[in-house]
C-alpha atoms as a PDB file:
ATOM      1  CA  UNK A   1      86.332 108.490  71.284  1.00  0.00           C
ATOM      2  CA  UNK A   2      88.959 105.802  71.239  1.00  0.00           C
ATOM      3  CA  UNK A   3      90.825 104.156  74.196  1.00  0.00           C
ATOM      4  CA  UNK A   4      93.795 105.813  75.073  1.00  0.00           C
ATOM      5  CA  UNK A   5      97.295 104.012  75.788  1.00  0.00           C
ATOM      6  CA  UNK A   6      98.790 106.770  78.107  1.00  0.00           C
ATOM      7  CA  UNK A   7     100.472 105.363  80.698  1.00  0.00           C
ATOM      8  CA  UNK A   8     100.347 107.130  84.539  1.00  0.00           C
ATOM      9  CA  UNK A   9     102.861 110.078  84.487  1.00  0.00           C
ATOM     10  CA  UNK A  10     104.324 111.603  87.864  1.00  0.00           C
ATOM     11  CA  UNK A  11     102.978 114.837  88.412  1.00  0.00           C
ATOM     12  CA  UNK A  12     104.362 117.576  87.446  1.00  0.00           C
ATOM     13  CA  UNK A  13     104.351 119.679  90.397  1.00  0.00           C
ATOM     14  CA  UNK A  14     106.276 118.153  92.727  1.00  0.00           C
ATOM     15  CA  UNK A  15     109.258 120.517  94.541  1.00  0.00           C
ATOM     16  CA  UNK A  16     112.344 118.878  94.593  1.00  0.00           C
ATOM     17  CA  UNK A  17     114.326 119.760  97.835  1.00  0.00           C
ATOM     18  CA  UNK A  18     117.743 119.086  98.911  1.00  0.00           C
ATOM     19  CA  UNK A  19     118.724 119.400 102.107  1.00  0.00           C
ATOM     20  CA  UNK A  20     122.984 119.562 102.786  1.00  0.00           C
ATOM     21  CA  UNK A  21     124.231 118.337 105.739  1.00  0.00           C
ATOM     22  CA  UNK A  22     122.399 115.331 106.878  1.00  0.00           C
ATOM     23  CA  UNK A  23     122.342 115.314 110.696  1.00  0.00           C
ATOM     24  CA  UNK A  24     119.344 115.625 113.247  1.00  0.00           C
ATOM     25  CA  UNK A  25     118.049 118.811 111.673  1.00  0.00           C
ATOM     26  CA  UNK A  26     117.881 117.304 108.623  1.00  0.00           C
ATOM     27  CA  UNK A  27     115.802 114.107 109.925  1.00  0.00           C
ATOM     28  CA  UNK A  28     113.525 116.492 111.663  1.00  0.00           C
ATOM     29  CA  UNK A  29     113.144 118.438 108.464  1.00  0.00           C
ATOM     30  CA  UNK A  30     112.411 115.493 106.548  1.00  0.00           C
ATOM     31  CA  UNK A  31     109.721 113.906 109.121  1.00  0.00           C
ATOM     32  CA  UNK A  32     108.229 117.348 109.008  1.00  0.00           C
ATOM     33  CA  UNK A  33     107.768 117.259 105.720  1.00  0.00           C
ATOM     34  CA  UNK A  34     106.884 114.073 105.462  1.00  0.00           C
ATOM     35  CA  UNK A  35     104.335 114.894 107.558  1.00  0.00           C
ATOM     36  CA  UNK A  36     102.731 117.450 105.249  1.00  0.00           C
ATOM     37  CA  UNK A  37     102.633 115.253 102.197  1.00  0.00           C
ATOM     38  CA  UNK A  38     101.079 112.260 103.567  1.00  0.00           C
ATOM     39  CA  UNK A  39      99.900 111.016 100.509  1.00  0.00           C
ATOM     40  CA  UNK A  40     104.081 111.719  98.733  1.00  0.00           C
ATOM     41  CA  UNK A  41     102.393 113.675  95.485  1.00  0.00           C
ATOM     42  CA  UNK A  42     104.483 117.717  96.820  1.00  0.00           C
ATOM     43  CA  UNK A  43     107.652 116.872  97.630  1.00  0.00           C
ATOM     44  CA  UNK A  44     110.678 114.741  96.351  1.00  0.00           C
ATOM     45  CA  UNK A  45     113.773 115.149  98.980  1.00  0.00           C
ATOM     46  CA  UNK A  46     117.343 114.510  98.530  1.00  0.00           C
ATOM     47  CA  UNK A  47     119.909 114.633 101.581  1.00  0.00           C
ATOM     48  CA  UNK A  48     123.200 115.540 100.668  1.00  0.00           C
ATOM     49  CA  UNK A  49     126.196 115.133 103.026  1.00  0.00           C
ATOM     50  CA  UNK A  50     130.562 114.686 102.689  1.00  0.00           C
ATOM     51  CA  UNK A  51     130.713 111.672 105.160  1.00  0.00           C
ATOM     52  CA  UNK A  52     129.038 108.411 104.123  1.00  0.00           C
ATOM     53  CA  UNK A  53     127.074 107.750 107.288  1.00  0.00           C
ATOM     54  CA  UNK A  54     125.224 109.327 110.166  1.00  0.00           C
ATOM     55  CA  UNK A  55     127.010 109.837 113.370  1.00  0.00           C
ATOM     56  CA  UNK A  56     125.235 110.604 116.878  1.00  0.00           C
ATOM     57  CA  UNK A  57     127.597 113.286 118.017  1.00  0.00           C
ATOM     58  CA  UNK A  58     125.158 113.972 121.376  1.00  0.00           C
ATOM     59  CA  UNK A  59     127.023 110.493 122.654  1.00  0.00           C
ATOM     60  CA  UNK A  60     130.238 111.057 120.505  1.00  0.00           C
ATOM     61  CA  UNK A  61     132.091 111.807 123.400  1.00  0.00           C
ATOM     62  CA  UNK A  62     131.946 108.030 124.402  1.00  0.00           C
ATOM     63  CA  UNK A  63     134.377 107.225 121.313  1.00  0.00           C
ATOM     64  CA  UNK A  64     137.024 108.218 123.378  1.00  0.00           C
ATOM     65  CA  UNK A  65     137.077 106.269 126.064  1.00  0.00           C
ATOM     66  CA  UNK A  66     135.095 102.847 124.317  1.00  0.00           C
ATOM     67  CA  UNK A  67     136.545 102.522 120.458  1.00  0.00           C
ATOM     68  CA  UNK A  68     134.188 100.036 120.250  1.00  0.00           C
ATOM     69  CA  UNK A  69     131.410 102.167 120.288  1.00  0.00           C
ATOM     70  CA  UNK A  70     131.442 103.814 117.001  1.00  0.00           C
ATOM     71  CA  UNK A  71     129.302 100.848 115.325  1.00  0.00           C
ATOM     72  CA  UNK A  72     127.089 101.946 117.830  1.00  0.00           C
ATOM     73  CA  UNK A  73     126.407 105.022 117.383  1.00  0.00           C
ATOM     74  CA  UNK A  74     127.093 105.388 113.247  1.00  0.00           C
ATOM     75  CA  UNK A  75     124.430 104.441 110.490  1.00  0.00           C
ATOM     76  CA  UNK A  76     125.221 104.474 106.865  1.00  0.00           C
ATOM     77  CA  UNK A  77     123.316 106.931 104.755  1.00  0.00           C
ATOM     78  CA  UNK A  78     121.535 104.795 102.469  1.00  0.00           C
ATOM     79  CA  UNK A  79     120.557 102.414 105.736  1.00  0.00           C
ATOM     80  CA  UNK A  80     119.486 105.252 107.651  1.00  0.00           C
ATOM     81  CA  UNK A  81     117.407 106.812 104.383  1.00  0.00           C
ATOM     82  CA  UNK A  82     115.443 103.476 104.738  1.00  0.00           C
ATOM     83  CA  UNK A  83     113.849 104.476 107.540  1.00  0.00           C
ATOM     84  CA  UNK A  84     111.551 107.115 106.183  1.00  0.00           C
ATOM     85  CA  UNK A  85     110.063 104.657 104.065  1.00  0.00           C
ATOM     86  CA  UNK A  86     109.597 106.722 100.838  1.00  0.00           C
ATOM     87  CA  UNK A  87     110.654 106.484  97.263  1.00  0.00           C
ATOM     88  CA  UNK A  88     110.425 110.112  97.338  1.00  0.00           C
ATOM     89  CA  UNK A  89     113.568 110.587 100.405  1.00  0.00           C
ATOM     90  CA  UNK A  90     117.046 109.698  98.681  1.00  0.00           C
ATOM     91  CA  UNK A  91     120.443 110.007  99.904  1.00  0.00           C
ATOM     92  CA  UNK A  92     123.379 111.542  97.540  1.00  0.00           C
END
């Protein structure tokens, strides 16, 4: 019986899912299953999506008439990936 020098190893179980297209379905997939791995040990999520940042298209319409309004109503990815506050939720 000696001491061991292992060091903790990520488990080895964890699903990796990647969800394409990162728009309000994709935030209410994520919360979801946030929401069924409190504890961040079953999943490991990646959003994937072609534009750069997250655009409220329920209010898009407003663009048109204020061009002001787009700083409004855009987010960056990697801001908006912030907000689930997890290591395990990245943006690609």
């Amino acid at each position: 019986m000696g001491t061991s020098s292992s060091t903790a190893k990520e488990p080895q179980n964890i699903k990796k899912i990647i969800i394409v297209g990162a728009s309000h379905g994709c935030k209410i997939l994520t919360k979801n299953l946030q929401d069924l791995d409190p504890n961040e040990t079953l999943y490991e999520i990646l959003h994937i999506d072609k534009a750069e940042c997250f655009e409220d298209l329920c209010v898009s319409y407003k663009a048109f008439c204020d061009t002001n309004i787009l700083k409004d109503i855009s987010c960056p990815f990697d801001i908006a990936v912030k907000s689930y506050q997890s290591k395990r939720v990245t943006f690609k």
